[in-house]
Protein backbone atom coordinates (compact mmCIF):
# COMPACT_ATOMS: atom_id res chain seq x y z
CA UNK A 1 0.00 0.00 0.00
CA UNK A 2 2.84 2.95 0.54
CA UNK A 3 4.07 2.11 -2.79
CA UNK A 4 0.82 2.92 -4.43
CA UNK A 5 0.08 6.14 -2.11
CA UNK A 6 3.79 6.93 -2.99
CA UNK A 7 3.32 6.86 -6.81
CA UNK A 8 0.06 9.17 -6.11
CA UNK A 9 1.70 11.47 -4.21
CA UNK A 10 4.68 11.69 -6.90
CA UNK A 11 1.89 11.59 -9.86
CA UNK A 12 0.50 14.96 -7.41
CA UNK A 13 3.52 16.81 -6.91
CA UNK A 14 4.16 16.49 -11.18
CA UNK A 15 1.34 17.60 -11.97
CA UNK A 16 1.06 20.16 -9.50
CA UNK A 17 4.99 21.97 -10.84
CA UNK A 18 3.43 21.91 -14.63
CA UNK A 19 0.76 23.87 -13.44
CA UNK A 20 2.88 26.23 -11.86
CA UNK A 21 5.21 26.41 -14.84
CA UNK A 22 2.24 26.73 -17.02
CA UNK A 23 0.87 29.53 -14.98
CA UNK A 24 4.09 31.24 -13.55
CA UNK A 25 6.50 30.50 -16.07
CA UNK A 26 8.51 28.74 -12.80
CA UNK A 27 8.69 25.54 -10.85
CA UNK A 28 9.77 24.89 -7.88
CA UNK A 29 12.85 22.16 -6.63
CA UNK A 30 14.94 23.75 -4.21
CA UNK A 31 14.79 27.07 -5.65
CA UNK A 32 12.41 28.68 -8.46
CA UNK A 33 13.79 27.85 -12.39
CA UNK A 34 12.17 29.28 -15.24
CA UNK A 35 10.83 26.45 -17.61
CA UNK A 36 10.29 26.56 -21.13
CA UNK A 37 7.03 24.62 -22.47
CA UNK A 38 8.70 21.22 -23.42
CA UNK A 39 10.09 21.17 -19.51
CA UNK A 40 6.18 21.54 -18.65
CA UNK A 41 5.23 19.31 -20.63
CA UNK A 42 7.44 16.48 -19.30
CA UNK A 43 6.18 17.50 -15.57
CA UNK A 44 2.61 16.80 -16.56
CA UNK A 45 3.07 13.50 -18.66
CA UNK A 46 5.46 11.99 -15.78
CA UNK A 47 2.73 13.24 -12.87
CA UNK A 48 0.38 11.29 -15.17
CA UNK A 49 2.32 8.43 -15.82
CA UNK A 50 2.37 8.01 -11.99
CA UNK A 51 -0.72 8.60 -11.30
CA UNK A 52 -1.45 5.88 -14.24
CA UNK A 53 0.68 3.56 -12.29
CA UNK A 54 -0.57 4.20 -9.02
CA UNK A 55 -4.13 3.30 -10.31
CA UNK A 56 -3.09 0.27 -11.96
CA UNK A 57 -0.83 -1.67 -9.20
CA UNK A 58 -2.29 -4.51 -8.27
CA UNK A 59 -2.87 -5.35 -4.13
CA UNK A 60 -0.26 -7.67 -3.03
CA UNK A 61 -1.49 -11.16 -1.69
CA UNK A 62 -0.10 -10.73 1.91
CA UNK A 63 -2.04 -14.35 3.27
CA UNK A 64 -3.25 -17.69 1.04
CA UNK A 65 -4.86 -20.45 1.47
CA UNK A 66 -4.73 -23.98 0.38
CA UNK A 67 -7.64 -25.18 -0.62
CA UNK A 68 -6.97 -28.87 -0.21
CA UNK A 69 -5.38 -28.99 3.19
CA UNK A 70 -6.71 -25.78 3.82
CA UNK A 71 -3.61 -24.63 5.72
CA UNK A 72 -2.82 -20.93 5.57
CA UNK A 73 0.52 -19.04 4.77
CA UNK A 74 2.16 -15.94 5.03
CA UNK A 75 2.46 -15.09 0.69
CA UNK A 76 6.16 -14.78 1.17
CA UNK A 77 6.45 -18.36 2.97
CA UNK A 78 5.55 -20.18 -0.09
CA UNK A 79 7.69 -21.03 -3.04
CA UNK A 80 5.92 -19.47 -6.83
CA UNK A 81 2.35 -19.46 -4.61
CA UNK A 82 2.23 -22.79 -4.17
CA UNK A 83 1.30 -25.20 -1.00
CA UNK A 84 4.34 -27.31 0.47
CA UNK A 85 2.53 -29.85 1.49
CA UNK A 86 0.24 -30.63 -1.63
CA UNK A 87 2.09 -29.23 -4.41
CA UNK A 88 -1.04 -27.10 -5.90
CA UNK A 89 -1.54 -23.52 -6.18
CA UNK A 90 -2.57 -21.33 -3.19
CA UNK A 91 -5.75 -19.13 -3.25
CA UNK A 92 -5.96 -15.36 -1.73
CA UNK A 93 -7.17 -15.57 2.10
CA UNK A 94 -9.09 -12.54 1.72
CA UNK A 95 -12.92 -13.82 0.74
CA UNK A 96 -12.08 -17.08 0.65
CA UNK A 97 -14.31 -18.61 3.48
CA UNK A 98 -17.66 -16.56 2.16
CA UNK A 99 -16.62 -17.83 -1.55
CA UNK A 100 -16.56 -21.23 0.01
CA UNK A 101 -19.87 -20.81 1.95
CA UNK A 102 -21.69 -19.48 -1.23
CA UNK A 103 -20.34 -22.71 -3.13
CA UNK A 104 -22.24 -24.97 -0.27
């Protein structure tokens, strides 16, 4: 999760200097530079390129389940998601007992 909220606030602060160029003619990093348009330019398609990736990282699995033995594991326990003990892929902890409930 700080990854993601670190790529928004990045994606933020770009976006946030191109306006500032655009309207000033300056941006701000450690002192005030005057910026031509390609510079502002470049601030506004990185702030939305993070922004972009912020929205688009995916949740990390942070507990699974197997759903043979039904023994649980910390995600970076297990070897390429996969159970120890049965040799079969792991399923996302998170939902997985009301999924299982529904199925009954």
């Amino acid at each position: 999760m700080r990854i993601k909220s670190l790529l928004y606030f990045i994606g933020i602060i770009n976006i946030t200097e191109s306006l500032l160029g655009f309207l000033i003619g300056e941006i701000y990093i450690r002192h005030w530079h005057k910026v031509s348009f390609t510079e502002i330019l470049m601030w506004f398609c990185s702030g939305i390129l993070f922004l972009y990736l912020a929205y688009k990282s995916k949740k990390q699995i942070s507990h699974s389940i197997c759903p043979k033995c039904e023994e649980t594991f910390n995600y970076y326990e297990l070897k390429d998601g996969m159970c120890p003990y049965c040799d079969i892929p792991t399923k996302d902890l998170d939902g997985y007992y009301s999924k299982k409930e529904d199925n009954k």
